[in-house]
Every structure is written in structure tokens, then in C-alpha cells.
Protein backbone atom coordinates (compact mmCIF):
# COMPACT_ATOMS: atom_id res chain seq x y z
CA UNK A 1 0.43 -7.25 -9.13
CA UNK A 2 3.26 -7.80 -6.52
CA UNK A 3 5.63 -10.09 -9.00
CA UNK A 4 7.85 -7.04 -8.65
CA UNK A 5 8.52 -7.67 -5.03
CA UNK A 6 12.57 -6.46 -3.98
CA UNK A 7 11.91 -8.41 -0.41
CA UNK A 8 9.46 -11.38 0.00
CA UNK A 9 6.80 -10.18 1.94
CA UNK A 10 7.28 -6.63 1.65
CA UNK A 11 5.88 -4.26 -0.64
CA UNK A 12 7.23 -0.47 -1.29
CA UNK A 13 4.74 2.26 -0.63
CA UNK A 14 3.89 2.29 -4.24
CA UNK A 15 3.38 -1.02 -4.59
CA UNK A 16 1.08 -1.23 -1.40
CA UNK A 17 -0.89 1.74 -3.01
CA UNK A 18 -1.40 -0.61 -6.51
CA UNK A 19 -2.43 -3.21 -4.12
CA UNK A 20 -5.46 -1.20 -2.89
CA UNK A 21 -5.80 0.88 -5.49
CA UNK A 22 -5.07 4.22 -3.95
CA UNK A 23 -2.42 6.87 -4.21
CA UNK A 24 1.09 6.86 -2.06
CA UNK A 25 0.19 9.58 -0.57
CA UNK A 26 -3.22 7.84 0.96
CA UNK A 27 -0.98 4.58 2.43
CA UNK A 28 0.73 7.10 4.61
CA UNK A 29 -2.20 9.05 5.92
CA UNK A 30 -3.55 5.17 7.03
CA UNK A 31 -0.26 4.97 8.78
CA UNK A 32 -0.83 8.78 10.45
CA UNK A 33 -4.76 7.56 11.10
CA UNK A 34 -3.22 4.13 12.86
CA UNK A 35 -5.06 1.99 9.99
CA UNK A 36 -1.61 0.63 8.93
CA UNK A 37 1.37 -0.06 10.68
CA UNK A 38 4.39 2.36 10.39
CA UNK A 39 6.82 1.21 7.55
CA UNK A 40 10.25 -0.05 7.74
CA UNK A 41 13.53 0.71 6.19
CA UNK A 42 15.36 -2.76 5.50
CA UNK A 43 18.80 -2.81 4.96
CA UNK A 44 19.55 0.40 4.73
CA UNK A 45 17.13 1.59 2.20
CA UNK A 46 17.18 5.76 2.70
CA UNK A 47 14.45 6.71 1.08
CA UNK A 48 12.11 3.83 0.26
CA UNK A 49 9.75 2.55 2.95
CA UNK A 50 8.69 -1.42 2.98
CA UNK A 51 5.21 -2.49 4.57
CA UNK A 52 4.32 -5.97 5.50
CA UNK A 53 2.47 -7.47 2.50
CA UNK A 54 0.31 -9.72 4.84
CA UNK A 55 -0.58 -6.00 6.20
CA UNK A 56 -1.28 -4.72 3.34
CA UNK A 57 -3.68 -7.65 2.21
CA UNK A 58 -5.38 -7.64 5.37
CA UNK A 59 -6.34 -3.88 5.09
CA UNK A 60 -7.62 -4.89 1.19
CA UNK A 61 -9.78 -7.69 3.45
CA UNK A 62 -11.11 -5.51 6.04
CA UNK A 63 -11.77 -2.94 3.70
CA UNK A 64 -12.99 -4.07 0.34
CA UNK A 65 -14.57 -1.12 -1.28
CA UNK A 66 -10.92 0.92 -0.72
CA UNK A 67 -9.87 2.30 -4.26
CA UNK A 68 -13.62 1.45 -5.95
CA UNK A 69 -14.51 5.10 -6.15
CA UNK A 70 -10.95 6.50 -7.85
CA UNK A 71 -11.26 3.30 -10.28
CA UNK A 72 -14.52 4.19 -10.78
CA UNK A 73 -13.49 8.14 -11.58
CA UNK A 74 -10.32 7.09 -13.68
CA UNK A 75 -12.92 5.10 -16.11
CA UNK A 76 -15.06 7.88 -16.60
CA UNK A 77 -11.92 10.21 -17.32
């Protein structure tokens, strides 16, 4: 799931979302809601924001049923 890693122990927005099983656009309003820590640039990345992997797995922990009810609609799609 995260062998595509650029920085170890980071994750892109994307990737964090495939991690939970949500959509990009549902990492950031955790970030908005104070659920997730704000997101880094590293190295001068413009437009790609990094997370904390370790952050992103302890959300997944805290929260296991996140992303059960979209899998659950994209099966019966």
C-alpha cells in the first residue's frame, strides 16, 4: 500500500487517502477539523503536501471503521 513512498515516513495526500480509504479531499477537511496534523512541504515540493505516516496510521487506529462505508458503496456500484 505505501511501497510507493518518495520520503520514508511520509506519505502524499493521496497516498494517506489509500491508506484510510477515503478521498483527498476528506484528508484535508481532518486537517481543517484538527483530526490530522497540517502537512508539510519537504524540500521544496510546490504543490504536493507530505503527512507523517506514523500520523496517518494512528488516525487508521483510532478510527477503524474510516473508509468502511465508501468501500462498502464502491462494491455495490
Amino acid at each position: 500500500m505505501t511501497s510507493d513512498i518518495l520520503l520514508p515516513g511520509w506519505v502524499t495526500a493521496t497516498q494517506a487517502a489509500k491508506m484510510l480509504g477515503v478521498d483527498g479531499a476528506y484528508i484535508h477537511r481532518l486537517v481543517a477539523l484538527g483530526n490530522l496534523p497540517e502537512g508539510r512541504r519537504i524540500d521544496g515540493a510546490e504543490r504536493v503536501t507530505f503527512f507523517r505516516e506514523s500520523d496517518i496510521k494512528y488516525y487508521l487506529k483510532t478510527h477503524p471503521k474510516v473508509g468502511l462505508k465508501r468501500a462498502a458503496n464502491q462494491q455495490t456500484a
